[in-house]
N, C-alpha and C. Protein backbone atom coordinates (compact mmCIF):
# COMPACT_ATOMS: atom_id res chain seq x y z
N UNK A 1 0.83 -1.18 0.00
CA UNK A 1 0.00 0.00 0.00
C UNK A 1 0.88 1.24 0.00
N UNK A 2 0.37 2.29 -0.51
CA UNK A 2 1.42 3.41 -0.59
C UNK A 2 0.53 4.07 0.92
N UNK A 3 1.80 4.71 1.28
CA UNK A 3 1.62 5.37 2.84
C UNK A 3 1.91 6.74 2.71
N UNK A 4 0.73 7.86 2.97
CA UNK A 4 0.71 9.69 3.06
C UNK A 4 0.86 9.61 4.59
N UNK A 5 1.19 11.15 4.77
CA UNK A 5 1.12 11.39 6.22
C UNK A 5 0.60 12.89 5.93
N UNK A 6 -0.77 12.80 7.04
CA UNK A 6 -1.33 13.88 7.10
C UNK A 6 0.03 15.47 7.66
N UNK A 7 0.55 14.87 8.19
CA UNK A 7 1.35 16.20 9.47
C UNK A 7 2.87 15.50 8.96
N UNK A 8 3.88 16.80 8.78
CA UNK A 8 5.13 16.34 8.80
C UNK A 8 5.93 15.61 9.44
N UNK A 9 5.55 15.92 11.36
CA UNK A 9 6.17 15.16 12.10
C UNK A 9 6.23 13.53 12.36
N UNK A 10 5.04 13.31 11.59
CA UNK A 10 4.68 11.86 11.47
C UNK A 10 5.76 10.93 9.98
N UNK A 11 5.86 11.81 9.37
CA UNK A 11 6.86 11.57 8.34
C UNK A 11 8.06 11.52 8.76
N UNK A 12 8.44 12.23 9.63
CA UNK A 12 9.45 12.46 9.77
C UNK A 12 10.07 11.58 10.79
N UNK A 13 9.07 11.05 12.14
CA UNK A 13 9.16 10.00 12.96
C UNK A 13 9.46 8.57 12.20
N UNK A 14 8.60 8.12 10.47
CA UNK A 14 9.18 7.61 9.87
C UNK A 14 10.27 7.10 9.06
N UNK A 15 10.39 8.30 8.64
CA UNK A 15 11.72 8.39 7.31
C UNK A 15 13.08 8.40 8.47
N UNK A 16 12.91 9.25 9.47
CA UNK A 16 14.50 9.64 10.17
C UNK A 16 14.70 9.30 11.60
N UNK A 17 13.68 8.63 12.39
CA UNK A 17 13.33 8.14 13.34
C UNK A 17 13.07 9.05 14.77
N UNK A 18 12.88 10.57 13.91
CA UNK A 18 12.72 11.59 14.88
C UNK A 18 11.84 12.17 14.46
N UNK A 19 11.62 13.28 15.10
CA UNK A 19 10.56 14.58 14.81
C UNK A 19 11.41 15.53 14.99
N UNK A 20 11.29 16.41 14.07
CA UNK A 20 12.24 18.27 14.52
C UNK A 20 10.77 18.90 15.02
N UNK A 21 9.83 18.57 15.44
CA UNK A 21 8.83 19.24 16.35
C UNK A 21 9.01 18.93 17.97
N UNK A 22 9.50 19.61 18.75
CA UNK A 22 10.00 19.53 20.05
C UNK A 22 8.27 18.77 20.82
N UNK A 23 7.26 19.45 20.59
CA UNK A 23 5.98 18.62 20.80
C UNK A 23 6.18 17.33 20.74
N UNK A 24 6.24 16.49 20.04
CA UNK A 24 6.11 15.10 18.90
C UNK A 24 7.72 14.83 19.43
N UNK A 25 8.00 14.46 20.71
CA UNK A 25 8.90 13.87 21.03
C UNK A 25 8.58 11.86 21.52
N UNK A 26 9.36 11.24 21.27
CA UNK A 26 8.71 9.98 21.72
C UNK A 26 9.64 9.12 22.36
N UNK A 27 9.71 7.81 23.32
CA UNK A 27 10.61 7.10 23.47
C UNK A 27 11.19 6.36 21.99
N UNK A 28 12.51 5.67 22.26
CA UNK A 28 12.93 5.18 20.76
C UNK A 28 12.11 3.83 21.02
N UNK A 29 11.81 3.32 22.03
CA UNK A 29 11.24 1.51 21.33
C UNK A 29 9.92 2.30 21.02
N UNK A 30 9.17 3.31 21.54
CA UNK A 30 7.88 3.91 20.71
C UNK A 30 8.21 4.13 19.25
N UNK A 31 9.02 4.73 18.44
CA UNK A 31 9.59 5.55 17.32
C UNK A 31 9.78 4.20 16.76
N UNK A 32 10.57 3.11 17.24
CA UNK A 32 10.87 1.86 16.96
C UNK A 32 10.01 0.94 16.38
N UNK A 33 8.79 0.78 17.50
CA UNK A 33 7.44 0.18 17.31
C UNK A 33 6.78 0.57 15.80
N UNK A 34 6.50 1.96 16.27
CA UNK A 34 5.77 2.88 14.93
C UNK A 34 6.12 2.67 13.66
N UNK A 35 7.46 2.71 13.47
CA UNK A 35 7.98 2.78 12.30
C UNK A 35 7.75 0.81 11.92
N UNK A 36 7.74 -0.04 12.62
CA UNK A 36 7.48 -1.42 12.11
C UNK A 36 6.30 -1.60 12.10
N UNK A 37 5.21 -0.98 12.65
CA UNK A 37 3.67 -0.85 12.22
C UNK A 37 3.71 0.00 10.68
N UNK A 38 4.25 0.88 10.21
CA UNK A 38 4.39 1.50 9.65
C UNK A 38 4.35 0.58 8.26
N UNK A 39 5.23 -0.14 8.59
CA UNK A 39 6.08 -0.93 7.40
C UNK A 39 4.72 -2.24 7.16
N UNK A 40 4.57 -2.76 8.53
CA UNK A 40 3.22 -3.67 8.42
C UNK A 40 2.22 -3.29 7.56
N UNK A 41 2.11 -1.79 7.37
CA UNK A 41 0.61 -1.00 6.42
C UNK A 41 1.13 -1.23 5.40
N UNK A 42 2.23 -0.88 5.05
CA UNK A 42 3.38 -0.55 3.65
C UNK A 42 3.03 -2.12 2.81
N UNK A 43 3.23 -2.73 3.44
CA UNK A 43 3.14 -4.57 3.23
C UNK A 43 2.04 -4.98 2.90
N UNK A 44 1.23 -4.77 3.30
CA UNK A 44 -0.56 -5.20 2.94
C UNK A 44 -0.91 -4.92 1.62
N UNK A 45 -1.60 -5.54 0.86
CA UNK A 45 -2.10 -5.44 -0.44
C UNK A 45 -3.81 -4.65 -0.26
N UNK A 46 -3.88 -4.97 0.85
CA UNK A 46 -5.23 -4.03 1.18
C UNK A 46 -5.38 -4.71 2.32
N UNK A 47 -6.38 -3.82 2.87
CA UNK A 47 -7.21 -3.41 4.34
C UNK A 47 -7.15 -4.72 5.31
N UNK A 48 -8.25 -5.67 4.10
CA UNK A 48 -8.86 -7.01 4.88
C UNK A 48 -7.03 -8.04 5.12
N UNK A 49 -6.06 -7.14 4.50
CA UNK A 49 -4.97 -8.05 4.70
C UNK A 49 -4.61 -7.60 6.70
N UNK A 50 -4.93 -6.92 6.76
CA UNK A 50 -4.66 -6.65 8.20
C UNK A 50 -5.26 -7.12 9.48
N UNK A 51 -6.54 -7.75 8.96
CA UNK A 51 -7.71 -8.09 9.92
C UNK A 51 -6.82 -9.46 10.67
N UNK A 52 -5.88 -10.68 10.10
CA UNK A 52 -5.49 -11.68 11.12
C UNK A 52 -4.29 -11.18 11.63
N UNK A 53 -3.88 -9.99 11.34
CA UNK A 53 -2.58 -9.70 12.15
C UNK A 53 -2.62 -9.28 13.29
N UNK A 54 -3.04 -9.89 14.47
CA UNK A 54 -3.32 -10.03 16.07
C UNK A 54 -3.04 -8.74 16.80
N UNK A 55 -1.56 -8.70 15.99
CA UNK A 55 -0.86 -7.81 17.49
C UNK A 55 -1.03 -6.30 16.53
N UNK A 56 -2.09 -5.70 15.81
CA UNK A 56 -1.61 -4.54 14.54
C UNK A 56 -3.74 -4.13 15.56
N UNK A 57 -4.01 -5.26 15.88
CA UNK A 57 -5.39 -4.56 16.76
C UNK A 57 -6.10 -3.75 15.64
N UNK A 58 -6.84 -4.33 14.28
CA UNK A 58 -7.16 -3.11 13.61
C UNK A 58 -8.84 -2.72 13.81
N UNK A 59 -8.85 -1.54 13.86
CA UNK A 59 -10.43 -1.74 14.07
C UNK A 59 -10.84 -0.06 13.39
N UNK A 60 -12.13 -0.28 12.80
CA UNK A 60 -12.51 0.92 12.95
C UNK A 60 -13.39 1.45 13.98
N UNK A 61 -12.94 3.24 13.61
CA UNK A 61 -13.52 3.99 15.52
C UNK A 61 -14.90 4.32 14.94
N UNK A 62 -15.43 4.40 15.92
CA UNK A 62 -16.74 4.74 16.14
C UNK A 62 -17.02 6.47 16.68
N UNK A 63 -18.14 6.94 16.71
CA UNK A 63 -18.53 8.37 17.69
C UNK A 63 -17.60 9.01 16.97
N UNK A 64 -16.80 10.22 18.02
CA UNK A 64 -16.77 11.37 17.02
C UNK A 64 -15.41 10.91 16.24
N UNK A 65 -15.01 9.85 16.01
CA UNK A 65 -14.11 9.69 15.35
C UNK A 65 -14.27 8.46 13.92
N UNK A 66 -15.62 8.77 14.06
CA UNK A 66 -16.31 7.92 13.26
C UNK A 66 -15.56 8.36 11.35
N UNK A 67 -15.02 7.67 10.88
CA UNK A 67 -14.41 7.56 9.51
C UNK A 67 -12.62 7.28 9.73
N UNK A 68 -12.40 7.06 11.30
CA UNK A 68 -10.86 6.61 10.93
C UNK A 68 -10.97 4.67 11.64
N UNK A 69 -9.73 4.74 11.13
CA UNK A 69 -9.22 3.31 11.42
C UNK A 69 -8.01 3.45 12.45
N UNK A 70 -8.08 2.49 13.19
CA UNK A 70 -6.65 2.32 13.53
C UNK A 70 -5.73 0.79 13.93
N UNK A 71 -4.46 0.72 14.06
CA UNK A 71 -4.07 -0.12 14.37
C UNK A 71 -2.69 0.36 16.00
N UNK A 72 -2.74 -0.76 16.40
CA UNK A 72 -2.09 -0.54 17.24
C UNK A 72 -0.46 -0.80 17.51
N UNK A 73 0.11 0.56 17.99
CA UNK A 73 1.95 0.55 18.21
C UNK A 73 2.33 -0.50 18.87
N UNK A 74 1.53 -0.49 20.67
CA UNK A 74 1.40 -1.04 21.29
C UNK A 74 0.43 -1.04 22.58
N UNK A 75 0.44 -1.77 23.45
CA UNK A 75 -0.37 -1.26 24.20
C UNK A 75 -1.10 -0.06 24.70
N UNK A 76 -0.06 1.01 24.68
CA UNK A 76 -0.34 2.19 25.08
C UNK A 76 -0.75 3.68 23.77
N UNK A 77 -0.04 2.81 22.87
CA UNK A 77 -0.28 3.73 21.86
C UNK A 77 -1.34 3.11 20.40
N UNK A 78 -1.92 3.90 19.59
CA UNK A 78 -2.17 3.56 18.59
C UNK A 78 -2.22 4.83 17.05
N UNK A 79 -2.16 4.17 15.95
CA UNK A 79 -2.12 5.13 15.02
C UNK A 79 -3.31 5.06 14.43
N UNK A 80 -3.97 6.61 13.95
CA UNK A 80 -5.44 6.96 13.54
C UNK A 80 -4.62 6.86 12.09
N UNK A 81 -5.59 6.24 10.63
CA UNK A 81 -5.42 6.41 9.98
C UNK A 81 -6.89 6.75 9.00
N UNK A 82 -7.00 7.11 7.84
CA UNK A 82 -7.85 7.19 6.79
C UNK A 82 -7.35 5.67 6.18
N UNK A 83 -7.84 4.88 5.26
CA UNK A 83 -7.35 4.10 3.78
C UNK A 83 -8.64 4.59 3.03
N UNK A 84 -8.19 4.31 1.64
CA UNK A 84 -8.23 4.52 0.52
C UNK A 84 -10.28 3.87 0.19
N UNK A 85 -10.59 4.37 -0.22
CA UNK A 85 -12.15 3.43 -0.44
C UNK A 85 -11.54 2.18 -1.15
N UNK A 86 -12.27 0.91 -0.03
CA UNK A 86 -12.03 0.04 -0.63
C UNK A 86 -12.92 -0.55 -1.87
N UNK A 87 -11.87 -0.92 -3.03
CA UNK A 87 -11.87 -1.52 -4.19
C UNK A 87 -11.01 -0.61 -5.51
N UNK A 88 -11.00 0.52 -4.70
CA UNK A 88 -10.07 1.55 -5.66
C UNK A 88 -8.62 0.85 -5.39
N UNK A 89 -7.90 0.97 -6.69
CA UNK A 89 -6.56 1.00 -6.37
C UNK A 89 -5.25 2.26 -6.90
N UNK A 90 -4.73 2.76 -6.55
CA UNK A 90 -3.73 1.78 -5.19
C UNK A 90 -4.68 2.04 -4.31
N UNK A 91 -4.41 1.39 -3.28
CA UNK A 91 -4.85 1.25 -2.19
C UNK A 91 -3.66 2.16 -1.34
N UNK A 92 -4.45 3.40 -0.74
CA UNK A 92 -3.67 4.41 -0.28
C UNK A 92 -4.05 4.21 1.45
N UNK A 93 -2.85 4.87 2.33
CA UNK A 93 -3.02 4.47 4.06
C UNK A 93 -2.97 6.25 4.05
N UNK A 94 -3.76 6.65 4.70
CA UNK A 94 -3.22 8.21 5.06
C UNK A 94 -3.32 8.09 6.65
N UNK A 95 -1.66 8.37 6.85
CA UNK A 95 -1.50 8.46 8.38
C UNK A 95 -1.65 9.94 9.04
N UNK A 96 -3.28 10.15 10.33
CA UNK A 96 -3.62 11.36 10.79
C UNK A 96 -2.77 11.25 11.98
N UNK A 97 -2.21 10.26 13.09
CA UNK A 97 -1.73 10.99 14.10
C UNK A 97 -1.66 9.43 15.00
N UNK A 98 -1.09 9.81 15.97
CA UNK A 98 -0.13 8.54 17.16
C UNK A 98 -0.88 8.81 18.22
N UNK A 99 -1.81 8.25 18.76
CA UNK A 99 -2.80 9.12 19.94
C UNK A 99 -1.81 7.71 20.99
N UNK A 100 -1.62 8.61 22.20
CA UNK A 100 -1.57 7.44 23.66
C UNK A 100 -2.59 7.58 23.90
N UNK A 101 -2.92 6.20 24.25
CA UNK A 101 -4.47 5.40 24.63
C UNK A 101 -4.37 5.84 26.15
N UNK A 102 -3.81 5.75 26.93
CA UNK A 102 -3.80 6.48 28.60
C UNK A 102 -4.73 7.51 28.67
N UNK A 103 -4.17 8.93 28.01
CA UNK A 103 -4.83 10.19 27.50
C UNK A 103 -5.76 10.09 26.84
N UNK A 104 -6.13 9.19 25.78
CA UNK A 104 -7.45 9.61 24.78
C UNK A 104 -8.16 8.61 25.44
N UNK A 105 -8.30 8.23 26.58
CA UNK A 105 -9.22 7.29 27.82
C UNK A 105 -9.53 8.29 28.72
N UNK A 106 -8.95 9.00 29.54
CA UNK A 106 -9.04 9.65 30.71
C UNK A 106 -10.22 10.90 30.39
């Protein structure tokens, strides 16, 4: 699948394993994690390829976040994404953002 990123810093957590946004700071096994979820989206030929991959948690959100998807870094974290309407191809991932699940609970 080809992979966009809504926000630079998210690109940039990819491509260079940092962010130059002092905000968007992360641990490295987080930055670590991300970037091999990353690669897991990259890998998929589409969507339903993600549904038996256990530990990637994919689900779509519901309420006010109703039209994203996500899969999970790890426990604590997960990434909001858009994909592409399925049956169009390519099959595009647009990555919106790295929410910690701690915070977007509380």
């Amino acid at each position: 699948m080809e992979i966009k990123f809504t926000q630079d810093y998210l690109k940039e957590l990819y491509q260079n394993g940092k962010s130059s946004s002092k905000k968007h700071r992360f641990q490295k096994d987080i930055i670590k994690r991300y970037i091999n979820t990353i690669d897991k989206l990259r890998a998929a030929h589409k969507i339903e390829d993600l549904y038996p991959v256990k530990s990637l948690n994919y689900e779509k959100l519901s309420g006010d976040k109703k039209g994203l998807e996500s899969v999970r870094v790890n426990d604590k974290y997960r990434i909001e994404f858009i994909s592409s309407i399925e049956g169009k191809e390519p099959y595009t991932i647009t990555i919106c953002r790295i929410v910690e699940l701690s915070n977007h609970y509380s």
